[in-house]
Protein backbone atom coordinates (compact mmCIF):
# COMPACT_ATOMS: atom_id res chain seq x y z
CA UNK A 1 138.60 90.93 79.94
CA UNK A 2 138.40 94.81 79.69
CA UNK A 3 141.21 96.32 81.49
CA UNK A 4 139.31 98.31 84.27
CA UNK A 5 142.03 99.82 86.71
CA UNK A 6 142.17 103.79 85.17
CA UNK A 7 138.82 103.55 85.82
CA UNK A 8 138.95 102.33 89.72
CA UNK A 9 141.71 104.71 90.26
CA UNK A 10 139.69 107.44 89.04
CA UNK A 11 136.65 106.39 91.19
CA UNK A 12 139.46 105.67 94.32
CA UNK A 13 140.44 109.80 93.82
CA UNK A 14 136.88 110.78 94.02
CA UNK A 15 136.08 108.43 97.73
CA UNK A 16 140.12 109.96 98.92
CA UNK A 17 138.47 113.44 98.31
CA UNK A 18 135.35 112.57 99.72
CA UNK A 19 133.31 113.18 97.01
CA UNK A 20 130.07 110.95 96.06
CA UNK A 21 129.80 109.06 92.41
CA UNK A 22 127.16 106.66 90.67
CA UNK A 23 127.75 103.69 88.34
CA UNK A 24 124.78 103.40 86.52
CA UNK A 25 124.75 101.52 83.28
CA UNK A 26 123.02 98.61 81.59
CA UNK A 27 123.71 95.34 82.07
CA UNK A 28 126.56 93.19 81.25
CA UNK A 29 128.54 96.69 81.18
CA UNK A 30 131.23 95.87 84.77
CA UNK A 31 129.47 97.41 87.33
CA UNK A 32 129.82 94.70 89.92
CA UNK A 33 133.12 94.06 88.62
CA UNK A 34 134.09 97.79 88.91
CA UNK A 35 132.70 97.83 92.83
CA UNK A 36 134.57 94.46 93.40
CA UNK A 37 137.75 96.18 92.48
CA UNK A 38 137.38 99.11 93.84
CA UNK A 39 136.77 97.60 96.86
CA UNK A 40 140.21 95.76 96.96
CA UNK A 41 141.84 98.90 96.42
CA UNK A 42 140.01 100.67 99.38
CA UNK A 43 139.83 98.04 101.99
CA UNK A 44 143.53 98.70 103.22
CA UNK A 45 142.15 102.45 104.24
CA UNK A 46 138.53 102.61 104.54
CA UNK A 47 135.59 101.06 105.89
CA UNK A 48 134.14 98.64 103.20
CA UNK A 49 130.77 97.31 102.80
CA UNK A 50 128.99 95.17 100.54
CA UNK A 51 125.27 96.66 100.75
CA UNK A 52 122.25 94.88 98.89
CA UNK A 53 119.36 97.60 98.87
CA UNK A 54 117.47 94.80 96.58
CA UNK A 55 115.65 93.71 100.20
CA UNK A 56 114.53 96.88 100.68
CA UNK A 57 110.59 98.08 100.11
CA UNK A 58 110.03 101.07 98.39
CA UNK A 59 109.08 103.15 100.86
CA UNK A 60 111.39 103.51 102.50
CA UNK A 61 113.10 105.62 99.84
CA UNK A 62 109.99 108.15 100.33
CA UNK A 63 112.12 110.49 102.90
CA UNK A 64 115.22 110.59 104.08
CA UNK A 65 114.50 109.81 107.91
CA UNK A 66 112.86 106.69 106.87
CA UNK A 67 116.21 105.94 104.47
CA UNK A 68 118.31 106.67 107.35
CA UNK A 69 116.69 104.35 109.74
CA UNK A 70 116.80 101.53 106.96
CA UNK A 71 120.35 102.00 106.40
CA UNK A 72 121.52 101.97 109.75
CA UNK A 73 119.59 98.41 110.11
CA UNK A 74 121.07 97.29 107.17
CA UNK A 75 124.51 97.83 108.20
CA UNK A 76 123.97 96.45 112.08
CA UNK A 77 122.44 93.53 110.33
CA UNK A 78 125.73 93.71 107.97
CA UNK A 79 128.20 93.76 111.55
CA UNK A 80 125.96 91.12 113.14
CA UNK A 81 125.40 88.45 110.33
CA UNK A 82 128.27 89.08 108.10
CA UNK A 83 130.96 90.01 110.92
CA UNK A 84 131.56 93.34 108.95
CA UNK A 85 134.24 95.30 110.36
CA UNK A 86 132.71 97.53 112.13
CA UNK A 87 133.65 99.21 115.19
CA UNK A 88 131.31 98.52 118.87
CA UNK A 89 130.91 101.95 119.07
CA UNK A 90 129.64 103.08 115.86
CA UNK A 91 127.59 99.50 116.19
CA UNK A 92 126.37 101.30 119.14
CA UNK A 93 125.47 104.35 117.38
CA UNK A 94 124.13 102.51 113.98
CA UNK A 95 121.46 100.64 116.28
CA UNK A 96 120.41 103.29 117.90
CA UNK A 97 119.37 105.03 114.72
CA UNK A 98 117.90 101.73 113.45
CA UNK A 99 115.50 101.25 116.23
CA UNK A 100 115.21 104.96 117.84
CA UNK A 101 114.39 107.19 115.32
CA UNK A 102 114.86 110.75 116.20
CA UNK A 103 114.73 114.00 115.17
CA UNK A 104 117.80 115.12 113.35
CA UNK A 105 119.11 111.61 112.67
CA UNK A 106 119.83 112.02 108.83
CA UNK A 107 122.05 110.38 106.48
CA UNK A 108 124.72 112.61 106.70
CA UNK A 109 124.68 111.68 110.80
CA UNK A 110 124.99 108.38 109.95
CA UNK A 111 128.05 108.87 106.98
CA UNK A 112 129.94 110.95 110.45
CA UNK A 113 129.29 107.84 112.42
CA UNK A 114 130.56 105.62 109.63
CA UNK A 115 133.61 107.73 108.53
CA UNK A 116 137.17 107.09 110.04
């Protein structure tokens, strides 16, 4: 097994500086086995969660208040079925973006909501 850890701890300085990354290669290349780890080496300090966008039709990727309001269902659904970790409060706030859609309810409002 290919020894992965520079690699997470590179990805772990870019989340501890709050800065966004992709893992996009082809298969059979550690990209689920690069999350998995860097997972175990956030969990201790940050809000983890394992998101499947698979489920997802495609248009909802066509803006990004219609990507916003998917996400926020996704991760209610995530607290609700899965007992995620998350906070009533921010629940609170998640749902009301998943089922309320209003203006000004972007992404970023719902990475605020979301961050510790």
């Amino acid at each position: 097994m290919v020894d992965i850890s520079q690699k997470v701890r590179e990805i772990e300085r870019l989340v501890d500086a709050g800065k966004y990354f992709t893992i996009n290669r082809a298969r059979q290349y550690g990209k689920t086995t690069t999350l998995a780890a860097l997972k175990h080496a956030l969990i201790d300090r940050y809000m983890v969660l394992d998101l499947d966008f698979q489920s997802i039709d495609n248009d909802v990727f066509e803006s990004g208040a219609t990507f916003s309001q998917a996400m926020a269902r996704i991760i209610v659904d995530e607290h609700e079925f899965e007992d995620a970790p998350i906070p009533m409060a921010r629940c609170e706030v998640l749902h009301g973006y998943a089922h309320e859609w209003r203006r000004g309810h972007e992404s970023g409002g719902i990475h605020k909501c979301c961050a510790r």
